[in-house]
Each structure stands twice: as C-alpha cells, then as structure tokens.
PDB file of N, CA and C in Angstrom:
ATOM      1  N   UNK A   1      25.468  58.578  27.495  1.00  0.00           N
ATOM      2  CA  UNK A   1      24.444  58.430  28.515  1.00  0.00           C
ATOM      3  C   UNK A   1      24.826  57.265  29.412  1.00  0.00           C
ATOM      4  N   UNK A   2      24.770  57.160  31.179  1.00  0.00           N
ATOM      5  CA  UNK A   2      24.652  56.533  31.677  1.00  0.00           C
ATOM      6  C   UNK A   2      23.350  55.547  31.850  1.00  0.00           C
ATOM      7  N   UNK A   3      24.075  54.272  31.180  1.00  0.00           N
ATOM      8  CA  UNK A   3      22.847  53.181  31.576  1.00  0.00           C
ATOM      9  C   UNK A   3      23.069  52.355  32.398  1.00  0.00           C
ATOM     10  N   UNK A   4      23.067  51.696  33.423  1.00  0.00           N
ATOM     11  CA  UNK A   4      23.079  50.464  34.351  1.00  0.00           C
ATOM     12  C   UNK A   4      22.314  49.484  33.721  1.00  0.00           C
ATOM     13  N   UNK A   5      22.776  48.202  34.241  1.00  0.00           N
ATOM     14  CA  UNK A   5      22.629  46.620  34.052  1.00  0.00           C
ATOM     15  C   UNK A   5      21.099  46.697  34.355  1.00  0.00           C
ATOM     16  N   UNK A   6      20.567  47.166  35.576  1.00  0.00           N
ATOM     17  CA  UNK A   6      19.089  47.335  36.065  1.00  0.00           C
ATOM     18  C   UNK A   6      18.667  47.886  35.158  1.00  0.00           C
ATOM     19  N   UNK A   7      18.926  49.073  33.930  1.00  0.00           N
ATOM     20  CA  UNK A   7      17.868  50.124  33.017  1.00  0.00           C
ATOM     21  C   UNK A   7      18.016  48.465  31.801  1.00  0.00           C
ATOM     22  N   UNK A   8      18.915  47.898  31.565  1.00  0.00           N
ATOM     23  CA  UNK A   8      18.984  46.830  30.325  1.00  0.00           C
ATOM     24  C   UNK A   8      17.733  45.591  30.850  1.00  0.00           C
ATOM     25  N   UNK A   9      18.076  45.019  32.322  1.00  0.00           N
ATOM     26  CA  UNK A   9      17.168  44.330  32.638  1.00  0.00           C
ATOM     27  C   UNK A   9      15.506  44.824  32.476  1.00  0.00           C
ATOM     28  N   UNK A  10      15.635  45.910  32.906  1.00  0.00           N
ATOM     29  CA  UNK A  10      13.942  46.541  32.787  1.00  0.00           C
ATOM     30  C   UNK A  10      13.590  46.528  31.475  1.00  0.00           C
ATOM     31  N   UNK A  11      14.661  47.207  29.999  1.00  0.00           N
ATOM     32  CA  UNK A  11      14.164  47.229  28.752  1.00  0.00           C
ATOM     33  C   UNK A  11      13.746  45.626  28.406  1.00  0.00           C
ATOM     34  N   UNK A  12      14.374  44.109  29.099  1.00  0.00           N
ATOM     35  CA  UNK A  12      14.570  43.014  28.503  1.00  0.00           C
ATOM     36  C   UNK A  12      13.275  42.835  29.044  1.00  0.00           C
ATOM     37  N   UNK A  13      12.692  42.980  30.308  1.00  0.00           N
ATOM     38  CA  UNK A  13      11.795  42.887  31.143  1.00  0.00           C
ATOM     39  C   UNK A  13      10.257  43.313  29.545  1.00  0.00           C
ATOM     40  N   UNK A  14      10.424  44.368  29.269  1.00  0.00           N
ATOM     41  CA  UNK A  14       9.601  45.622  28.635  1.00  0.00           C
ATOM     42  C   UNK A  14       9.084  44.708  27.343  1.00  0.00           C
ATOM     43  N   UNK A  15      10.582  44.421  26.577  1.00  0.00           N
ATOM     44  CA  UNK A  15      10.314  43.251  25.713  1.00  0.00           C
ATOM     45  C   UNK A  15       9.784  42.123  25.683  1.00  0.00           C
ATOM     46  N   UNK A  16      10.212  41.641  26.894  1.00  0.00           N
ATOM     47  CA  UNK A  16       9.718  40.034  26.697  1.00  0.00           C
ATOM     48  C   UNK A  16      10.882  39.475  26.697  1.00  0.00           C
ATOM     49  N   UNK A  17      11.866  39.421  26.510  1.00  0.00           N
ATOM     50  CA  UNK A  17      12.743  38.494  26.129  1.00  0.00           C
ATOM     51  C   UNK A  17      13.951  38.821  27.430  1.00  0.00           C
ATOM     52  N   UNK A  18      14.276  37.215  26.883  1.00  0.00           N
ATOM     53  CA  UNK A  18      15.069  36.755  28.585  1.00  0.00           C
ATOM     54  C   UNK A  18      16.919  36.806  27.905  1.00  0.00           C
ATOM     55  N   UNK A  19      17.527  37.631  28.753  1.00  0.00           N
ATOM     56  CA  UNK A  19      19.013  37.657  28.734  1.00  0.00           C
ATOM     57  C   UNK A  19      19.671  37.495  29.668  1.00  0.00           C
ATOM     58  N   UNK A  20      20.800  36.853  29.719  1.00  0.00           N
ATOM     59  CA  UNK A  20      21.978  36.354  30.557  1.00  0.00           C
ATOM     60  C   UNK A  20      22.918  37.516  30.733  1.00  0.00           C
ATOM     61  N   UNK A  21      23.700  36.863  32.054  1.00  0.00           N
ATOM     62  CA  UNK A  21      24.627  38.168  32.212  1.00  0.00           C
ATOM     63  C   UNK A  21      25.579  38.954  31.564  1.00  0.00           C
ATOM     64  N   UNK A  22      25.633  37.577  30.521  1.00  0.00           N
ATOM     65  CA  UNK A  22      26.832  38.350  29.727  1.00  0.00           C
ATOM     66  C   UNK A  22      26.375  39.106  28.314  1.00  0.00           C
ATOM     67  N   UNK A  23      24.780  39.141  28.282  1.00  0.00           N
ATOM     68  CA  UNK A  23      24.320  40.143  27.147  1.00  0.00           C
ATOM     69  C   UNK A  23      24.064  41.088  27.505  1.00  0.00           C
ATOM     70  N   UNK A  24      23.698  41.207  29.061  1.00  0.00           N
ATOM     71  CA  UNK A  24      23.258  42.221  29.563  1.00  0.00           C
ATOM     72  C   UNK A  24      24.496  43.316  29.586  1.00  0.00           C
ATOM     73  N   UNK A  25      25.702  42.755  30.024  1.00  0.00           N
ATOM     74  CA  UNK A  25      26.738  43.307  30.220  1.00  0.00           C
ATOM     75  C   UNK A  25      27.202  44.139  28.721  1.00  0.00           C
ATOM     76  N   UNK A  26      26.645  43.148  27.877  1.00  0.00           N
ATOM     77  CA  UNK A  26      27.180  43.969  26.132  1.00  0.00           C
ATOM     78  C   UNK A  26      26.403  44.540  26.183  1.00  0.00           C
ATOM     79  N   UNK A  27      24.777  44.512  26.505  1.00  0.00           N
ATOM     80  CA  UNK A  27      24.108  45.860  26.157  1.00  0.00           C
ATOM     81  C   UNK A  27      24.184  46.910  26.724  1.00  0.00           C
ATOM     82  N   UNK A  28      24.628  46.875  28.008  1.00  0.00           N
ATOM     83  CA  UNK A  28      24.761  48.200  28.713  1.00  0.00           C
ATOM     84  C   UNK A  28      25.767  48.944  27.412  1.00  0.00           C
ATOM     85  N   UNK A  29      26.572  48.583  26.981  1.00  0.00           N
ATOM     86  CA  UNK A  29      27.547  49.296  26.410  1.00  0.00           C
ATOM     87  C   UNK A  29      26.710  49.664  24.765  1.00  0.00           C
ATOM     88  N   UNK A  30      26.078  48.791  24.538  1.00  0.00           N
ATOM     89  CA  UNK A  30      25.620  49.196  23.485  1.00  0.00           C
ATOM     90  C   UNK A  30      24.530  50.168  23.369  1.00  0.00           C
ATOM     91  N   UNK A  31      23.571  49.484  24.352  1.00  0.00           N
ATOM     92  CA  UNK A  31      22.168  50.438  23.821  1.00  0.00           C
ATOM     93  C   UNK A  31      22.686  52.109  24.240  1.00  0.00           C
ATOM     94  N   UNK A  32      24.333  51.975  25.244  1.00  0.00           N
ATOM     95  CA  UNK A  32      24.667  53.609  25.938  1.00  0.00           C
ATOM     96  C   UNK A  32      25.196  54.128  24.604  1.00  0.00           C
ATOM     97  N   UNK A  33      25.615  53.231  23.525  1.00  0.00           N
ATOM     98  CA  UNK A  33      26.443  53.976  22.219  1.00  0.00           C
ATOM     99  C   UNK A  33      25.148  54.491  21.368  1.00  0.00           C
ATOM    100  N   UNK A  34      24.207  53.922  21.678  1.00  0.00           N
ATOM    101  CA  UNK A  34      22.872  53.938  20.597  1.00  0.00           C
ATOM    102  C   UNK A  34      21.911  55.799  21.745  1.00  0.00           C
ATOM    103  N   UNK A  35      22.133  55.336  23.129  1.00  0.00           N
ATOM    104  CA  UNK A  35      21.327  56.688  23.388  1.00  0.00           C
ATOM    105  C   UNK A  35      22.183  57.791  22.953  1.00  0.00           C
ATOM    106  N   UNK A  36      23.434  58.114  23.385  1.00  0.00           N
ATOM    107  CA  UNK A  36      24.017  58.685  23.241  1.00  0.00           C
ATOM    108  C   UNK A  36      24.157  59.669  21.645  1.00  0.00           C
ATOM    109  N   UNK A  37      23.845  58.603  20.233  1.00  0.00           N
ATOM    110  CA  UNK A  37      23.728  58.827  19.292  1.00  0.00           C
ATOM    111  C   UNK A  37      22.128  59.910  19.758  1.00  0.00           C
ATOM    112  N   UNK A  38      21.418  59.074  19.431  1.00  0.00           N
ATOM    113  CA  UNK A  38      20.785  59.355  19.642  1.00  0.00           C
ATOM    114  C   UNK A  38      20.059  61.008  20.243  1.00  0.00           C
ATOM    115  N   UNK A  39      20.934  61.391  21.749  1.00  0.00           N
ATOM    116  CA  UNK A  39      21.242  62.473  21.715  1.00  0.00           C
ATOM    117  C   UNK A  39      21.931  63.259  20.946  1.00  0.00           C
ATOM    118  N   UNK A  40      22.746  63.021  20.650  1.00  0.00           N
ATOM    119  CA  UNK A  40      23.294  64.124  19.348  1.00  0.00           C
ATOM    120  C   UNK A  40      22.575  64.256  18.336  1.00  0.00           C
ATOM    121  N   UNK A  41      21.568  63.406  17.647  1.00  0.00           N
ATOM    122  CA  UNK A  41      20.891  63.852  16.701  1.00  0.00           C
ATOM    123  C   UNK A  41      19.541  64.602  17.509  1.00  0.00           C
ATOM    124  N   UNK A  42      19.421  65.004  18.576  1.00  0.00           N
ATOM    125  CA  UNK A  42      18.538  65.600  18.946  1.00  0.00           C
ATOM    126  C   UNK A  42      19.180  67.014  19.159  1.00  0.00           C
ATOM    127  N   UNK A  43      20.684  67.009  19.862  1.00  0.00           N
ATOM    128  CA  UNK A  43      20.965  68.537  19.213  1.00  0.00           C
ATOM    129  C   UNK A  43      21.234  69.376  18.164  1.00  0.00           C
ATOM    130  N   UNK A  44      20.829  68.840  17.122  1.00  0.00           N
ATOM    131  CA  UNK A  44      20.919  69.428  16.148  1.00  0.00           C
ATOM    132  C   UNK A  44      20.224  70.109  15.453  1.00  0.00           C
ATOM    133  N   UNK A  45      20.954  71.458  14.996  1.00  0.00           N
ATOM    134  CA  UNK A  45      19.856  72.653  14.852  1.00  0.00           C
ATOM    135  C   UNK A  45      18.996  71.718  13.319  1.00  0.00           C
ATOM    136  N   UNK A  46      18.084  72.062  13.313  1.00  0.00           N
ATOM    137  CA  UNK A  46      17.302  71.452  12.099  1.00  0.00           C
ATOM    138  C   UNK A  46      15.546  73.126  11.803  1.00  0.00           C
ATOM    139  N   UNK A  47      16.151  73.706  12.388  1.00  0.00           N
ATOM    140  CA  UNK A  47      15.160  74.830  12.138  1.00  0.00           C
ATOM    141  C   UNK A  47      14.959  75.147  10.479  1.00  0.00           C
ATOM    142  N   UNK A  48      16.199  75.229   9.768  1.00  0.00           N
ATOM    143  CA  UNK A  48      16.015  75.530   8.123  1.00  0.00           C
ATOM    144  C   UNK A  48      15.745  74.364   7.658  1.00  0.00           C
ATOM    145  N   UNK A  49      15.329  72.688   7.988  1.00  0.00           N
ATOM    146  CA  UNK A  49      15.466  71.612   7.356  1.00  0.00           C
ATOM    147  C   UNK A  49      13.748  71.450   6.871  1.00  0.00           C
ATOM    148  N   UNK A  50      13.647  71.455   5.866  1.00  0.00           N
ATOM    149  CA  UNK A  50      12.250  71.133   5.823  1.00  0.00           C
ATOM    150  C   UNK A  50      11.916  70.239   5.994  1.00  0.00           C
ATOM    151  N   UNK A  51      10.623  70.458   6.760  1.00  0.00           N
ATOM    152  CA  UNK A  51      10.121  68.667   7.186  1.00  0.00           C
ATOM    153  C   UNK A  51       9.345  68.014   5.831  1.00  0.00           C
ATOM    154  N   UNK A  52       9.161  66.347   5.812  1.00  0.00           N
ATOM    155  CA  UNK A  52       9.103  65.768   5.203  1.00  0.00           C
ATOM    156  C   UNK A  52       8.267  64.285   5.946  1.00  0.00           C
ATOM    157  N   UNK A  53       7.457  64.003   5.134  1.00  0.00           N
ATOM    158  CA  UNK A  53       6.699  63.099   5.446  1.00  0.00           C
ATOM    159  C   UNK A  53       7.566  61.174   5.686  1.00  0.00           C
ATOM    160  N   UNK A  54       8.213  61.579   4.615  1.00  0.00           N
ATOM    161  CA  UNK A  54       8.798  60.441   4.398  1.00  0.00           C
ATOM    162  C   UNK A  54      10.653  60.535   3.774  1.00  0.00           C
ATOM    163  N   UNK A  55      11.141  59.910   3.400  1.00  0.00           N
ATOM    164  CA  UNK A  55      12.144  59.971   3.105  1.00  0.00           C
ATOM    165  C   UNK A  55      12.985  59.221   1.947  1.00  0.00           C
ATOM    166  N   UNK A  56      11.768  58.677   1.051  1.00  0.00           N
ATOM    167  CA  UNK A  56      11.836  57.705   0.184  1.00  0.00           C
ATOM    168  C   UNK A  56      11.442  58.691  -1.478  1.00  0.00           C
ATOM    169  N   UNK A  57      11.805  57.881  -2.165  1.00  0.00           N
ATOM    170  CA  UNK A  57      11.890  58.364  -3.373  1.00  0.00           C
ATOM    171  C   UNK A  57      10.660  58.733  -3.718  1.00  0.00           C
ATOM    172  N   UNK A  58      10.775  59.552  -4.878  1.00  0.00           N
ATOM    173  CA  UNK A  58       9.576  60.730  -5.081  1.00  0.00           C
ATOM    174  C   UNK A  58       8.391  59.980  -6.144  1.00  0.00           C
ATOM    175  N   UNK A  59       8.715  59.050  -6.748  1.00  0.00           N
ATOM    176  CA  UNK A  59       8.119  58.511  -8.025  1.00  0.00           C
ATOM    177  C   UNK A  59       8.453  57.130  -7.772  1.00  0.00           C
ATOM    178  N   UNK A  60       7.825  56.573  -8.249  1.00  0.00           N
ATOM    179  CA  UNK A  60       8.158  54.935  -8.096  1.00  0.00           C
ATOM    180  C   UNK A  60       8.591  54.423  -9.636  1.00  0.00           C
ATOM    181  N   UNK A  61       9.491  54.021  -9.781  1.00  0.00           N
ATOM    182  CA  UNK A  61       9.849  53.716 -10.923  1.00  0.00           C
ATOM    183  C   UNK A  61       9.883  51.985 -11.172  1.00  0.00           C
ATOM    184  N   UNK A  62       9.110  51.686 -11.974  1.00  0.00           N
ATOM    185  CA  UNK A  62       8.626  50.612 -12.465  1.00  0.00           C
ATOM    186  C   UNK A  62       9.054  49.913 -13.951  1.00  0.00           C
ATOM    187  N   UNK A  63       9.041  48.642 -13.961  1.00  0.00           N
ATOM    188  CA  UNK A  63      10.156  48.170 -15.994  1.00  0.00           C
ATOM    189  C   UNK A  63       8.276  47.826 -16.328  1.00  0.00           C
ATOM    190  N   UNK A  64       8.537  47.774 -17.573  1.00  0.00           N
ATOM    191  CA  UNK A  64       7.683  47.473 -18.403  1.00  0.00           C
ATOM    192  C   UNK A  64       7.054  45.853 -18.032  1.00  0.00           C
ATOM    193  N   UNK A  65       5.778  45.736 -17.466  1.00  0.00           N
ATOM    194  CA  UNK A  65       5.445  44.175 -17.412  1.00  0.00           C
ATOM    195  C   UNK A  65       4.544  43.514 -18.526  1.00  0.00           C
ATOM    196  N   UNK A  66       5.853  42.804 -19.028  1.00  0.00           N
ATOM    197  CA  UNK A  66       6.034  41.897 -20.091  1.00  0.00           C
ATOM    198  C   UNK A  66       6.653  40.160 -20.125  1.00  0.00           C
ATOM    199  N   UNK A  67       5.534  39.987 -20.429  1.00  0.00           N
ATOM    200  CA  UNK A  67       5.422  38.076 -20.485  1.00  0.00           C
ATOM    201  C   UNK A  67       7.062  37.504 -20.609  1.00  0.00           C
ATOM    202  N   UNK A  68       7.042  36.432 -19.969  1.00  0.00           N
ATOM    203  CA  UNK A  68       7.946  36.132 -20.337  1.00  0.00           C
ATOM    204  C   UNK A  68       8.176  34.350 -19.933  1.00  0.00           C
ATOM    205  N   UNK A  69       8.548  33.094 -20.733  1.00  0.00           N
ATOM    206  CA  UNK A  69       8.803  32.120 -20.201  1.00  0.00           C
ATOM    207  C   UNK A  69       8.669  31.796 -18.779  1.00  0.00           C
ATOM    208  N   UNK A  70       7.717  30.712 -18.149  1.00  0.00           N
ATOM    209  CA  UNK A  70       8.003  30.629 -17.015  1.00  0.00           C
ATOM    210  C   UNK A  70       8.801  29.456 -16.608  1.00  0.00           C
ATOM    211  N   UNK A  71       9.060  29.614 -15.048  1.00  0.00           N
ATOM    212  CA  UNK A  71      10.762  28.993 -14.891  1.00  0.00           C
ATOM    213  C   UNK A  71      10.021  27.362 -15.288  1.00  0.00           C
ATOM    214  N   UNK A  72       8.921  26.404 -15.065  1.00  0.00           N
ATOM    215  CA  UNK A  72       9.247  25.409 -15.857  1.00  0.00           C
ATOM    216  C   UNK A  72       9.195  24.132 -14.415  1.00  0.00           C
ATOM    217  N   UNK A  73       8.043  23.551 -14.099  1.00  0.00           N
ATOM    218  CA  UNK A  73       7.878  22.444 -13.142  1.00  0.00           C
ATOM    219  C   UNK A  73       9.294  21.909 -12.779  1.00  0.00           C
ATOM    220  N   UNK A  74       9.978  20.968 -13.973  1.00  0.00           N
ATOM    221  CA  UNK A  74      10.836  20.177 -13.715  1.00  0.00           C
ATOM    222  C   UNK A  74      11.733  21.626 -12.833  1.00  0.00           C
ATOM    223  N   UNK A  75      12.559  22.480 -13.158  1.00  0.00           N
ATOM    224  CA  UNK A  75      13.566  23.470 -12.824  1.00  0.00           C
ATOM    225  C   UNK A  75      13.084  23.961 -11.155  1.00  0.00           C
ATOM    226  N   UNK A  76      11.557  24.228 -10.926  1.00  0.00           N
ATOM    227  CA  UNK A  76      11.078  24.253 -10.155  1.00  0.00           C
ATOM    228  C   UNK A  76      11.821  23.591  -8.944  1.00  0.00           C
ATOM    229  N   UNK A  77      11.039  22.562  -8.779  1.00  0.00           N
ATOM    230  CA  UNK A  77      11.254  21.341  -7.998  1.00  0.00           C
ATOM    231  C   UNK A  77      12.253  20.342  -7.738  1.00  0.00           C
ATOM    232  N   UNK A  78      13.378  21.201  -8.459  1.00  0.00           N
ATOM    233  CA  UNK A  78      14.420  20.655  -8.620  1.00  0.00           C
ATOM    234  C   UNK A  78      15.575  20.574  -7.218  1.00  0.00           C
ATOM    235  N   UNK A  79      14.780  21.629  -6.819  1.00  0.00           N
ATOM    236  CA  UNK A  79      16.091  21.509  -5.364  1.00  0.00           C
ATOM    237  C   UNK A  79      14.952  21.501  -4.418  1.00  0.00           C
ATOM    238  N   UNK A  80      13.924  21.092  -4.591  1.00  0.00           N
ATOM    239  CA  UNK A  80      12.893  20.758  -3.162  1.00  0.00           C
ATOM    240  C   UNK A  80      13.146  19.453  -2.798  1.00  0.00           C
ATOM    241  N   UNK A  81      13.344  19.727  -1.623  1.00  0.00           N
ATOM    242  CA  UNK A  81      13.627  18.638  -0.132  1.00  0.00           C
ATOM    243  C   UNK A  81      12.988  17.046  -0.237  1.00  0.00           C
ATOM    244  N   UNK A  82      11.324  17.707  -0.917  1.00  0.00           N
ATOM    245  CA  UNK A  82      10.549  16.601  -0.888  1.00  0.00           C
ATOM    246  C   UNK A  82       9.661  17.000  -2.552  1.00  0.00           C
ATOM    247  N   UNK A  83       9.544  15.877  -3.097  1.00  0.00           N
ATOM    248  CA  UNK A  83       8.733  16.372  -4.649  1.00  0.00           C
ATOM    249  C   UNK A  83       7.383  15.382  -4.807  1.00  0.00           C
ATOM    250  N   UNK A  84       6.513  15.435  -5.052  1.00  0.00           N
ATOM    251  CA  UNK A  84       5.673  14.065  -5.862  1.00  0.00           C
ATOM    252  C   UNK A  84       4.707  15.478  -6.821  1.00  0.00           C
ATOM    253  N   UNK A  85       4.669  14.516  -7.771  1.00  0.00           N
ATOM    254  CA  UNK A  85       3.868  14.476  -9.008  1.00  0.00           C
ATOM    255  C   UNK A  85       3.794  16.105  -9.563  1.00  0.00           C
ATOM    256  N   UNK A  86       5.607  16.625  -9.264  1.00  0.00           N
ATOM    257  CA  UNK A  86       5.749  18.191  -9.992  1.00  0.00           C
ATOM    258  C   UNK A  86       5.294  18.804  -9.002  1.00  0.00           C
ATOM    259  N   UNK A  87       4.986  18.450  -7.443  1.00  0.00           N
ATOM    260  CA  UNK A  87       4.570  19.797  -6.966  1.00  0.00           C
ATOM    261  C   UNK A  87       5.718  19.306  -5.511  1.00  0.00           C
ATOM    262  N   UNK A  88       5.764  20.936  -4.707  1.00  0.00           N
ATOM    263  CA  UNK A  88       6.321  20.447  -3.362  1.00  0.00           C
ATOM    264  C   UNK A  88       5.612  20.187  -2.247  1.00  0.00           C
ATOM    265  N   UNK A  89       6.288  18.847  -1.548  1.00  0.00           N
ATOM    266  CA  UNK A  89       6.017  18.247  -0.619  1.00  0.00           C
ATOM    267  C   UNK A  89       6.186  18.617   0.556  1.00  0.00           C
ATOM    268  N   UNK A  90       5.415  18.961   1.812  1.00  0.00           N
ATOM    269  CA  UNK A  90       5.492  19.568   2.996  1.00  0.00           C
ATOM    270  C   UNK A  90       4.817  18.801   3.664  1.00  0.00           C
ATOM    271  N   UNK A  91       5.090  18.733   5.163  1.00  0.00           N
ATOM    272  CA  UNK A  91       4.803  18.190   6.446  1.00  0.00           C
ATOM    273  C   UNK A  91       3.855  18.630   7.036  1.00  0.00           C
ATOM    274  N   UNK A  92       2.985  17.824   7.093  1.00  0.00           N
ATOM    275  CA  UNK A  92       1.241  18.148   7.390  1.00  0.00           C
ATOM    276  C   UNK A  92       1.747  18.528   8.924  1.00  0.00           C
ATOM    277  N   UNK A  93       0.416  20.177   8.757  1.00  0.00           N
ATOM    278  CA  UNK A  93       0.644  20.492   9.910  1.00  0.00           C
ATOM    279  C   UNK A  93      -0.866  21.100  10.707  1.00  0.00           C
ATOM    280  N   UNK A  94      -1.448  20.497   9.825  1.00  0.00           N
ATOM    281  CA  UNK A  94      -3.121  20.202  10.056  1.00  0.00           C
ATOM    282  C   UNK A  94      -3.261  19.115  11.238  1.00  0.00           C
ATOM    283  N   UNK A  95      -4.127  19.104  12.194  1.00  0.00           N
ATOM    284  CA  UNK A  95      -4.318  17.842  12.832  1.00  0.00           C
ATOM    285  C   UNK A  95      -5.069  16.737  12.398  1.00  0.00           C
ATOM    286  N   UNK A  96      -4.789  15.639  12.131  1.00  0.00           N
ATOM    287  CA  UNK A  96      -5.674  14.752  11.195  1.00  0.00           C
ATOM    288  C   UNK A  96      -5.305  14.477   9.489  1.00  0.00           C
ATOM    289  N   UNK A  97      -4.173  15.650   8.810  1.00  0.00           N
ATOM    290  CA  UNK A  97      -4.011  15.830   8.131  1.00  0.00           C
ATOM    291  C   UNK A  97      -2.914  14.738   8.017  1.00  0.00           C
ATOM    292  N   UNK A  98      -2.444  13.881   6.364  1.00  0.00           N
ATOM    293  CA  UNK A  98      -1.981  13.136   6.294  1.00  0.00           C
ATOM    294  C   UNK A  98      -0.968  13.741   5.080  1.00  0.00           C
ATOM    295  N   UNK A  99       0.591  13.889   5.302  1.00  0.00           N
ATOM    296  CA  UNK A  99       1.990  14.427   4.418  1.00  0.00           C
ATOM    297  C   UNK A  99       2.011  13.545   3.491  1.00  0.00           C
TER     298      UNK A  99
END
C-alpha cells in the first residue's frame, strides 16, 4: 500500500503524539509493511474457517493452591533502594505529606 509522509503525520496527529522527520520517514515504510500485511490477510478465503470468539485456550489450567513459606521481611527488603523498620521506603507524593 501506498502511504505518504502526510497519511503518517495525520495518524501522529490522530494519536497525539509528536514525531520528527526522521520517524516519520521510518514509518512511512513501516506502517506500508504493516497495511500491506494486513491486506493479504484480508484476501484470504476463510469461508470453511469457523469463527471463534476468542482464540485462547479452552480450559484454564490451574496448580494446586497450597501454603507455602513466605519469602521473609529481611529477603524482602533486601534490594529496596530505601528500607526503615522492615518495610519499603518511598517518596511522598501526597502534598503535605512527609517521606
């Protein structure tokens, strides 16, 4: 499919999001590899394919939930950034709120 720099600007436009010339320039090439797909899976005969709601497995298969040791304060907190008194420490992001 033919796309121009103007059809990429309008999709960036559509989005929201701001691109430079030189993404614009990769997307022309890309989003044309993506319609293009795209068309071909639209010619395809699919008359004998039965339709289907979804495409995910039929049963959900689940392990047995069973207790088990938990990982343990100290092991916890062991690679957090910031620690006091076994728990983690984060950067107040309340107004008025004191870290």
């Amino acid at each position: 499919m033919n796309l121009s720099i103007e059809d990429v600007y309008h999709v960036a436009n559509l989005a929201r999001i701001a691109i430079s010339e030189d993404e614009a320039g990769a997307l022309v090439h890309d989003l044309g590899r993506i319609l293009e797909y795209a068309e071909t899976l639209q010619s395809l005969d699919v008359t004998d394919v039965q339709e289907t709601s979804h495409i995910g497995v039929k049963e959900t298969v689940t392990r047995a939930d069973e207790p088990r040791p938990s990982l343990g304060t100290e092991r916890a907190v062991a690679n957090a950034p910031d620690e006091e008194d076994g728990q983690f420490r984060v950067p107040a992001v309340l107004e008025g709120a004191s870290s």
